[in-house]
PDB file of N, CA and C in Angstrom:
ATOM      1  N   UNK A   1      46.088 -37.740  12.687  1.00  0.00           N
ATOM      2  CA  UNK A   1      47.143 -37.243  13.546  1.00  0.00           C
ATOM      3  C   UNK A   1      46.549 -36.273  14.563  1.00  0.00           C
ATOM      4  N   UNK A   2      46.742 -36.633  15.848  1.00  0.00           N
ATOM      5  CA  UNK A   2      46.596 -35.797  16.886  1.00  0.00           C
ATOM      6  C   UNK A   2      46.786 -34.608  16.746  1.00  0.00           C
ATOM      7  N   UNK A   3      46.034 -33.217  16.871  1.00  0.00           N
ATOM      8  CA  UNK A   3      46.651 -32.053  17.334  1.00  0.00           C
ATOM      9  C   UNK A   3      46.870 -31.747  18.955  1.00  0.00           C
ATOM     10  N   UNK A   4      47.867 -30.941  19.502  1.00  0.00           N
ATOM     11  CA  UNK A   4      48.268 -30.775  20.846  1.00  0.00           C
ATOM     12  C   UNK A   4      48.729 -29.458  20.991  1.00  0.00           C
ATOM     13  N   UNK A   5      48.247 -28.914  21.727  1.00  0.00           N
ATOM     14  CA  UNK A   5      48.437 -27.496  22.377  1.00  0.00           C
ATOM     15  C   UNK A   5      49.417 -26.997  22.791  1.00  0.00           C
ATOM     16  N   UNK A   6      50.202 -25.862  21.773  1.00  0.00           N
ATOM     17  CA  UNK A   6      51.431 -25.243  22.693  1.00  0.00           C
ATOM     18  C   UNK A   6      51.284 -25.052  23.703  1.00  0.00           C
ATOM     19  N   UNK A   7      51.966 -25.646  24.921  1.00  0.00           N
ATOM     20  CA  UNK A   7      51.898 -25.027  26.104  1.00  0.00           C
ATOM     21  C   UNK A   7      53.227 -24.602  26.671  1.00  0.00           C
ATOM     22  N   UNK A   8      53.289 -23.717  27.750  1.00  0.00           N
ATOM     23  CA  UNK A   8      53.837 -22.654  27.684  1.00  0.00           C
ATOM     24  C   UNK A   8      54.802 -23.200  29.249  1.00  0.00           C
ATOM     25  N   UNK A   9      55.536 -23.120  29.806  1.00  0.00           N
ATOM     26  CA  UNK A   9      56.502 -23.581  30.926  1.00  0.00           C
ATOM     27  C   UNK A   9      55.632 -23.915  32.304  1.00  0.00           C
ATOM     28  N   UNK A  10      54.930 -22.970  32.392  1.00  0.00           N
ATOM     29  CA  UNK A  10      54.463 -22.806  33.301  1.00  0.00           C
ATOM     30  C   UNK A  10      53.060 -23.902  33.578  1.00  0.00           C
ATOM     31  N   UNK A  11      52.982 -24.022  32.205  1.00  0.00           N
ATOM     32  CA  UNK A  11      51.460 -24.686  32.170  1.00  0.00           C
ATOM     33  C   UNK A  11      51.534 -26.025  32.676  1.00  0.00           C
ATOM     34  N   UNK A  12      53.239 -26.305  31.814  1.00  0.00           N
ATOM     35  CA  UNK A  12      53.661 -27.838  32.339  1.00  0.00           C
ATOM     36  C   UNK A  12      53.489 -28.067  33.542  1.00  0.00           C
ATOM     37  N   UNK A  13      54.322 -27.022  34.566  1.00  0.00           N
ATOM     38  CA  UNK A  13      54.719 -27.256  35.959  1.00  0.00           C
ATOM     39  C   UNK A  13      53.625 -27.251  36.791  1.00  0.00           C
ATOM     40  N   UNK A  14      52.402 -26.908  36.329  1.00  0.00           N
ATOM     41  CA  UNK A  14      51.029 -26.651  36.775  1.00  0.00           C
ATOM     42  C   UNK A  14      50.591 -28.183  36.910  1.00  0.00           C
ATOM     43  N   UNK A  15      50.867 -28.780  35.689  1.00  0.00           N
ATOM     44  CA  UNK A  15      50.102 -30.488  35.566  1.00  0.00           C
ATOM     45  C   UNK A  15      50.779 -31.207  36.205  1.00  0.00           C
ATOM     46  N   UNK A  16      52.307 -31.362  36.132  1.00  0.00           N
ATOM     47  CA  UNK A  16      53.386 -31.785  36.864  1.00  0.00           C
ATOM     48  C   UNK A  16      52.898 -31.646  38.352  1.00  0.00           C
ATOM     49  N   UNK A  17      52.744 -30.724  39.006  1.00  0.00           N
ATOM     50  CA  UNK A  17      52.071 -30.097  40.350  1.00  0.00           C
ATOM     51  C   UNK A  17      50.869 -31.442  40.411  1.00  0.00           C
ATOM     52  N   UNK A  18      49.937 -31.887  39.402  1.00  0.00           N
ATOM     53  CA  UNK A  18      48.788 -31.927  39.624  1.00  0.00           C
ATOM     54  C   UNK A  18      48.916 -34.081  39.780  1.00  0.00           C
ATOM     55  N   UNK A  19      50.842 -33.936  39.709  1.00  0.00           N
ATOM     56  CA  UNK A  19      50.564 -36.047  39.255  1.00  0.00           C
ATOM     57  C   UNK A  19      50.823 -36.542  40.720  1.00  0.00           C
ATOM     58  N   UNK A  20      50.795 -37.513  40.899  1.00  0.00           N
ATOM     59  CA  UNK A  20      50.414 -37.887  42.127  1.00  0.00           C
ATOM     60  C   UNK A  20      52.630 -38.477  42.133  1.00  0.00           C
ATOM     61  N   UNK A  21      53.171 -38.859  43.476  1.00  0.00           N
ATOM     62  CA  UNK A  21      54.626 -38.230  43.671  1.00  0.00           C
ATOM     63  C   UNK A  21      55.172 -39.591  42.706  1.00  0.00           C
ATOM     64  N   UNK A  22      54.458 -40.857  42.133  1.00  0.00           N
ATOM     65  CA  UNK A  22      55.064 -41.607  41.470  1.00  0.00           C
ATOM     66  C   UNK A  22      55.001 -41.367  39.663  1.00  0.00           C
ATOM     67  N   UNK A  23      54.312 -40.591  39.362  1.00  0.00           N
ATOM     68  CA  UNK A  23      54.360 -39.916  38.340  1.00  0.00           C
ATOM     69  C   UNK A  23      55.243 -39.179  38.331  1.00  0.00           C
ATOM     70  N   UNK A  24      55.298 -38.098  39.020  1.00  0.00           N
ATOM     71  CA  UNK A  24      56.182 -37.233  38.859  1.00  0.00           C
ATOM     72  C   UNK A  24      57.644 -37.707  38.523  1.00  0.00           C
ATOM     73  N   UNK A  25      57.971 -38.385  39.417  1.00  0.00           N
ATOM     74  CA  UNK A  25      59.734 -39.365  39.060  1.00  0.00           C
ATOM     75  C   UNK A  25      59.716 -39.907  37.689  1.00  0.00           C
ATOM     76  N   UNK A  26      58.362 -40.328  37.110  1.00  0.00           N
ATOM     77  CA  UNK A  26      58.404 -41.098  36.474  1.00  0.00           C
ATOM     78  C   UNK A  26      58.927 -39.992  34.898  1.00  0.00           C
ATOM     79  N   UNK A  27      58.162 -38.380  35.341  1.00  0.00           N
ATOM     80  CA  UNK A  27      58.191 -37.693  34.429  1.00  0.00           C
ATOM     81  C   UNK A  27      59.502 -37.349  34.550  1.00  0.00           C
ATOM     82  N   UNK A  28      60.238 -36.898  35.542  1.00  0.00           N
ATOM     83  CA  UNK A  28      61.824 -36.589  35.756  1.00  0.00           C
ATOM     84  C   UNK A  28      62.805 -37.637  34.566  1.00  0.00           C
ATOM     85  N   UNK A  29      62.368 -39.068  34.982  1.00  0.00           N
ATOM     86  CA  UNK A  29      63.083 -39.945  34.575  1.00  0.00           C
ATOM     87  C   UNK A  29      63.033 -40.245  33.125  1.00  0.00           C
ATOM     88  N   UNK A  30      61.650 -40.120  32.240  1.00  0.00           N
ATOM     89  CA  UNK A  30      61.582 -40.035  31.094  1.00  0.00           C
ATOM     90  C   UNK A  30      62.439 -38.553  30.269  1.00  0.00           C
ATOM     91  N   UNK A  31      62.569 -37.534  30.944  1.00  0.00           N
ATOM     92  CA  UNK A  31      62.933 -35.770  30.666  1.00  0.00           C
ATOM     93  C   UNK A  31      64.231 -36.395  30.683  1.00  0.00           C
ATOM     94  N   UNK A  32      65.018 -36.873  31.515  1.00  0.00           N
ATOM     95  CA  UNK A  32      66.342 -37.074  31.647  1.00  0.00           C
ATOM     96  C   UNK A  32      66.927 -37.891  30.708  1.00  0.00           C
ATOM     97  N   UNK A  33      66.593 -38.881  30.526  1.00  0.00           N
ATOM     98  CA  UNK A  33      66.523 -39.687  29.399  1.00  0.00           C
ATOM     99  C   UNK A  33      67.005 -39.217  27.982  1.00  0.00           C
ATOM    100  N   UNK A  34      65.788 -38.402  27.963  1.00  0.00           N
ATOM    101  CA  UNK A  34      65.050 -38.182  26.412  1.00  0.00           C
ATOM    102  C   UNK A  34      66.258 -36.809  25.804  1.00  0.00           C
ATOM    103  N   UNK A  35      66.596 -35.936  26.850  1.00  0.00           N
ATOM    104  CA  UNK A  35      66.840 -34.636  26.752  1.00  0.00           C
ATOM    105  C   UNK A  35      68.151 -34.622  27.666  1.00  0.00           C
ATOM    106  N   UNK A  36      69.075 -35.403  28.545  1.00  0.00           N
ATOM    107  CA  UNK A  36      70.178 -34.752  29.354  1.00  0.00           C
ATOM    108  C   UNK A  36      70.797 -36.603  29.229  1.00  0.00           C
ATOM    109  N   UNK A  37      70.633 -37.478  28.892  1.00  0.00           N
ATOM    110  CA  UNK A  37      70.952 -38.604  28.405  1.00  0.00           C
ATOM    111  C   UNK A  37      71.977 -38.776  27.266  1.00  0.00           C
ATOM    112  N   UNK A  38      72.569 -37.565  26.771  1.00  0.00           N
ATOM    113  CA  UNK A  38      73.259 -37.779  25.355  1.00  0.00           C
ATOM    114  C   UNK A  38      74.043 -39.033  25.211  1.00  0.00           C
ATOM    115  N   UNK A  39      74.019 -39.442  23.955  1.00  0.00           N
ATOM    116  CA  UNK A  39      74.589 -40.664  23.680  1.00  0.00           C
ATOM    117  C   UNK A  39      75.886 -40.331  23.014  1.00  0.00           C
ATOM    118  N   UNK A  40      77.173 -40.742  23.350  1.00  0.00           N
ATOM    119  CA  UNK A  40      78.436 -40.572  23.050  1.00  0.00           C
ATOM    120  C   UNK A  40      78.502 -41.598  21.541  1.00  0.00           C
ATOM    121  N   UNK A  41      79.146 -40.701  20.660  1.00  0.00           N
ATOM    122  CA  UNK A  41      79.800 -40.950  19.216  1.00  0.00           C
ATOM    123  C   UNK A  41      80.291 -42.108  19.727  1.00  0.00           C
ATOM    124  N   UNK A  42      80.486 -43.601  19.181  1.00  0.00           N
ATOM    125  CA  UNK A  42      81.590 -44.226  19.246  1.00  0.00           C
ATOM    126  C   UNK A  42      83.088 -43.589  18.486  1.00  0.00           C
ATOM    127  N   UNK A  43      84.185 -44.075  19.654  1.00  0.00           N
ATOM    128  CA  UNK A  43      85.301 -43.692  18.941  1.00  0.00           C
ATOM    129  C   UNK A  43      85.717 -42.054  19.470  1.00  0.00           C
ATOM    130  N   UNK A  44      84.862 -41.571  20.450  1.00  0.00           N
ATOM    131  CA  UNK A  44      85.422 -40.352  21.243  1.00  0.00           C
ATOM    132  C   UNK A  44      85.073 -41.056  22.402  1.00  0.00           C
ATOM    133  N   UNK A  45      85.574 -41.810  22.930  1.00  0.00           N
ATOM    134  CA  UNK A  45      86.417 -42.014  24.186  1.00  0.00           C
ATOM    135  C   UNK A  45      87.495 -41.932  24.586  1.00  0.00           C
ATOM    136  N   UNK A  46      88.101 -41.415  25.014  1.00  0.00           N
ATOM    137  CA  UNK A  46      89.156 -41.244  25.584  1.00  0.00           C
ATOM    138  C   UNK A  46      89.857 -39.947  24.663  1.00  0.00           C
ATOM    139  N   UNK A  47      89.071 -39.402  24.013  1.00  0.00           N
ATOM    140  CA  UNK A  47      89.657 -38.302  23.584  1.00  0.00           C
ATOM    141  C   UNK A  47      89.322 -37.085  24.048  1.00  0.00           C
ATOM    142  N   UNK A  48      90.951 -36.337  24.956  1.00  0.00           N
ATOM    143  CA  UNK A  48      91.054 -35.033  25.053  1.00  0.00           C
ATOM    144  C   UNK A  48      90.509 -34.108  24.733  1.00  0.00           C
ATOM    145  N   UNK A  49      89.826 -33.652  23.393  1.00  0.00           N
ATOM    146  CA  UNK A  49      89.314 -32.744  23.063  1.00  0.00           C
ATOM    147  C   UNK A  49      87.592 -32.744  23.088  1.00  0.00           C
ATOM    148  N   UNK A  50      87.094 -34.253  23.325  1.00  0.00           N
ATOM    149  CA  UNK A  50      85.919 -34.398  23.940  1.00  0.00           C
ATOM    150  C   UNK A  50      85.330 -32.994  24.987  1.00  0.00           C
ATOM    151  N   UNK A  51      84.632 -32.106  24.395  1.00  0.00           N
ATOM    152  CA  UNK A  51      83.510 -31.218  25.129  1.00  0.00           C
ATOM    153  C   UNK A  51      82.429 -31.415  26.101  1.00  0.00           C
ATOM    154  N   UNK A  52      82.782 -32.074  27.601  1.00  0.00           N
ATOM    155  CA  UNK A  52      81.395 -31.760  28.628  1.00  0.00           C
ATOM    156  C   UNK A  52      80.936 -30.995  28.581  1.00  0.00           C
ATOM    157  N   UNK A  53      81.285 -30.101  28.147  1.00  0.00           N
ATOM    158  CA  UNK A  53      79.900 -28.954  28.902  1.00  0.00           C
ATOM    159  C   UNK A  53      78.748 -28.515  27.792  1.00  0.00           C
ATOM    160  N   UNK A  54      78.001 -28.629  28.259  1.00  0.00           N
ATOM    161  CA  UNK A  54      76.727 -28.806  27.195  1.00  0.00           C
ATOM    162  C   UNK A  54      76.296 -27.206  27.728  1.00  0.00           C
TER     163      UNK A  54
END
């Protein structure tokens, strides 16, 4: 098993900085996905008390 280095916010945005501009989308698009993508319960649709706001 791989070990991998805490890295720290900044460190990301440093490498991010460093991908060439079709990477970068590519990293947006995987983040969005993975992390702002939530997948809805079946069976809370259409229900009122359903919570947007994250």
């Amino acid at each position: 098993m791989e070990q991998y280095k805490t890295l720290k916010a900044e460190e990301v945005i440093d490498i991010i900085e460093n991908l060439n501009n079709e990477e970068r989308w590519k990293v947006l698009e995987l983040m969005y996905d993975k992390y702002y993508n939530i997948k809805r319960e079946s069976g809370n649709e259409g229900n009122e008390d359903n919570n947007d706001d994250y």
